[in-house]
C-alpha atoms as a PDB file:
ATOM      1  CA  UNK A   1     169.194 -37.306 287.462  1.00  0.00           C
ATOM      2  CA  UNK A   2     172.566 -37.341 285.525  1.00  0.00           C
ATOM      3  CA  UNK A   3     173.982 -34.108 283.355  1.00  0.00           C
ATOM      4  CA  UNK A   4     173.233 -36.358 280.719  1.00  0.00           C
ATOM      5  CA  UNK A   5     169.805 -36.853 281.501  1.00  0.00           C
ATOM      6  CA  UNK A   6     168.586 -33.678 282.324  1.00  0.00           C
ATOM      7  CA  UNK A   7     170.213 -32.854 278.557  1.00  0.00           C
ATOM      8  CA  UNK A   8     167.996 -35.284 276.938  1.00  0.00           C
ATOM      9  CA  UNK A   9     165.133 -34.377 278.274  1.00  0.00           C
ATOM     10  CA  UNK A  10     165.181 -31.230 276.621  1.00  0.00           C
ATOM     11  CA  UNK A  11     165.786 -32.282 273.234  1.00  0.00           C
ATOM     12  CA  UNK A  12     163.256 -32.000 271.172  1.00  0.00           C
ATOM     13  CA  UNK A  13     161.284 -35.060 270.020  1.00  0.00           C
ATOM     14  CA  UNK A  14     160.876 -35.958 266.614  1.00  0.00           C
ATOM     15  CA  UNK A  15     157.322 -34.658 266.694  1.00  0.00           C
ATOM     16  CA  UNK A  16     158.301 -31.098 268.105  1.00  0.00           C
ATOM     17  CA  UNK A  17     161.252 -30.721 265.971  1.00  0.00           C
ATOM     18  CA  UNK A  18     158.789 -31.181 263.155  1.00  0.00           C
ATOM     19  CA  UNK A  19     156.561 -28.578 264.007  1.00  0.00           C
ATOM     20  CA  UNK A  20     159.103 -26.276 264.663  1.00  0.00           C
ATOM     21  CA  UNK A  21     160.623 -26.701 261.319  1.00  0.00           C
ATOM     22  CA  UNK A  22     157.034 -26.339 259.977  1.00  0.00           C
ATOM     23  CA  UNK A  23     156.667 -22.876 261.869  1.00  0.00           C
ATOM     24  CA  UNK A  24     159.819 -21.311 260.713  1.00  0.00           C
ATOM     25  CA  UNK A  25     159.770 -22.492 256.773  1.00  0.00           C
ATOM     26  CA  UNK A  26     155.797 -21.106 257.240  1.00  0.00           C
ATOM     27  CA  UNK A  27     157.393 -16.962 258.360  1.00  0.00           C
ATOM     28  CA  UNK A  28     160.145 -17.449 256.135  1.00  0.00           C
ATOM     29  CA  UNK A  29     158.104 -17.934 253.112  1.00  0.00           C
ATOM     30  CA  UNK A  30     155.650 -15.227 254.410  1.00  0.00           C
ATOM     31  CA  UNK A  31     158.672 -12.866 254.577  1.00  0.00           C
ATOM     32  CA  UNK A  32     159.703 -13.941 251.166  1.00  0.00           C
ATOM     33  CA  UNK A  33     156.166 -12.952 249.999  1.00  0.00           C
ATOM     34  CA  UNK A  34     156.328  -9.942 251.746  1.00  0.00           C
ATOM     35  CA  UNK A  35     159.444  -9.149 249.919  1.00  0.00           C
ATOM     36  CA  UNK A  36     158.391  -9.469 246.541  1.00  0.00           C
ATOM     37  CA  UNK A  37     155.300  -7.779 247.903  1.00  0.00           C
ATOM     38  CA  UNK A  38     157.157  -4.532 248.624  1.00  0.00           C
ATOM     39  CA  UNK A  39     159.654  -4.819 245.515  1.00  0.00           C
ATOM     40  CA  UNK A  40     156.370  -4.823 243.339  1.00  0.00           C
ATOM     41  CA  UNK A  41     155.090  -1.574 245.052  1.00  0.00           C
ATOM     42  CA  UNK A  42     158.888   0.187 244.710  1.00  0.00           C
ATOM     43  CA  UNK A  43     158.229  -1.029 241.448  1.00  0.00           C
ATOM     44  CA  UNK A  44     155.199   1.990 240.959  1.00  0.00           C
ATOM     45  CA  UNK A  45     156.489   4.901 242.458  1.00  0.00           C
ATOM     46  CA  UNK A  46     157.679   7.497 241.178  1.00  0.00           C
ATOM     47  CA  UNK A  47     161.675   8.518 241.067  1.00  0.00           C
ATOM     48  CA  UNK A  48     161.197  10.891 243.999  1.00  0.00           C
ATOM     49  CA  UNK A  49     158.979   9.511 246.192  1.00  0.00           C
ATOM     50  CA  UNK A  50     161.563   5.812 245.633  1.00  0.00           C
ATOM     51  CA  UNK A  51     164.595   7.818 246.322  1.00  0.00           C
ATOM     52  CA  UNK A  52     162.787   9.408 249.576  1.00  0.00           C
ATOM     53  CA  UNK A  53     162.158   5.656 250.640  1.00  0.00           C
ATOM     54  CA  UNK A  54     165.063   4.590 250.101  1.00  0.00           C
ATOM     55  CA  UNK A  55     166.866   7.225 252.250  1.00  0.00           C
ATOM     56  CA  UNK A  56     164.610   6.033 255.481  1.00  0.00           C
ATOM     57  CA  UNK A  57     166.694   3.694 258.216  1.00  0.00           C
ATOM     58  CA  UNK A  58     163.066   1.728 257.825  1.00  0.00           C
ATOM     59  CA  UNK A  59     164.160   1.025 254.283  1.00  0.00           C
ATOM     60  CA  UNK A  60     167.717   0.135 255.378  1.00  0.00           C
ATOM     61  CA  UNK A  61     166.534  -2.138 258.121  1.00  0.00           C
ATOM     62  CA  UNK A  62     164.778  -3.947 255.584  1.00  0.00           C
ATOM     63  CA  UNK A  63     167.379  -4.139 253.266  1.00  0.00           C
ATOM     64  CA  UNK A  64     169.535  -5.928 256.345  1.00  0.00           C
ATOM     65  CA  UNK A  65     166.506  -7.756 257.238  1.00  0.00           C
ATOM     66  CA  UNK A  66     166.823  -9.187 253.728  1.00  0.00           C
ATOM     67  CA  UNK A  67     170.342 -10.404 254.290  1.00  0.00           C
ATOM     68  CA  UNK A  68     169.406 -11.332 257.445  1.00  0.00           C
ATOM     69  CA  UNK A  69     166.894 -13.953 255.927  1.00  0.00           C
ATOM     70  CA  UNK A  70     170.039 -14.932 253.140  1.00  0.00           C
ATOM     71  CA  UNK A  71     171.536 -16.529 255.947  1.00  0.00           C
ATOM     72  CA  UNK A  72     168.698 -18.196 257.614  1.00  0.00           C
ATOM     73  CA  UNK A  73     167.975 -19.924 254.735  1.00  0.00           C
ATOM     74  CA  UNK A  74     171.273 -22.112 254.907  1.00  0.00           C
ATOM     75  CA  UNK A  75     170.366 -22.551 259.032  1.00  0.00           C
ATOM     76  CA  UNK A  76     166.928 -23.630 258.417  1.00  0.00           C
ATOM     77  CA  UNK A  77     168.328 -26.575 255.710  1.00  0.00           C
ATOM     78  CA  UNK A  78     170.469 -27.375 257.924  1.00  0.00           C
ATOM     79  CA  UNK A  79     167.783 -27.923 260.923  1.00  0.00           C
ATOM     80  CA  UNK A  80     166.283 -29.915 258.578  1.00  0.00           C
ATOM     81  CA  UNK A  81     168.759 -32.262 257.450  1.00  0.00           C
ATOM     82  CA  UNK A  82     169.172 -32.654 262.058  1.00  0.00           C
ATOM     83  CA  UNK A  83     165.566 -33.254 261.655  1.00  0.00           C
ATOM     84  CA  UNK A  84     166.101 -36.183 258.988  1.00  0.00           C
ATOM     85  CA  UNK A  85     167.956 -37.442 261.738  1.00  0.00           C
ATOM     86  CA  UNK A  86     165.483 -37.618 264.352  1.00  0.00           C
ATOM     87  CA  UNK A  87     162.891 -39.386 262.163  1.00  0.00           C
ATOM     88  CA  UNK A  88     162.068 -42.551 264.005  1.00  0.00           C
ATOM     89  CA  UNK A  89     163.355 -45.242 262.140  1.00  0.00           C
ATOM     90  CA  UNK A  90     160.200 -46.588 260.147  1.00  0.00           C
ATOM     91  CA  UNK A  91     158.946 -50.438 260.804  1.00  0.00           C
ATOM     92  CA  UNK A  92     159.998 -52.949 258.285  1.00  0.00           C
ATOM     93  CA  UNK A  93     157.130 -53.754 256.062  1.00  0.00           C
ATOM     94  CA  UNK A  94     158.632 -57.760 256.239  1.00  0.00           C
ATOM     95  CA  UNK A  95     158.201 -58.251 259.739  1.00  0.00           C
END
């Protein structure tokens, strides 16, 4: 088997790239969810127990979390404009 070969064989098909995609946008718009989820409960605390919380490295790891996600938004449009490209080309309806 050539370098090239063994290369293409693990590339994804179009088929697995598809549910991939479909698994990631699924936990990133859980997370978003989440997200609003907790900003809504911030939302009904009082001053002191929402400064307390905010003071926690849980709250600060969620806060970079949330940055985190900024960022995979941009990688997971562009995974699926590569996934646009590994549509199989669909059959002409003329022939």
């Amino acid at each position: 088997m050539t370098p090239e070969n063994k290369n293409t064989s693990r590339d994804l098909d179009f088929a697995q790239a598809q549910l991939a995609y479909s698994i990631i946008n699924n936990l990133v718009e859980h997370t978003r969810i989440v997200s609003d989820l907790i900003a809504l409960m911030a939302q009904v605390l009082d001053e002191d127990t929402t400064k307390a919380l905010t003071q926690t490295p849980t709250w600060t790891a969620y806060l970079d979390s949330r940055r985190a996600m900024e960022k995979t938004k941009s990688d997971i449009e562009r995974f699926a404009e590569m996934l646009n490209e590994l549509r199989p080309d669909e059959p002409n309806e003329s022939s």
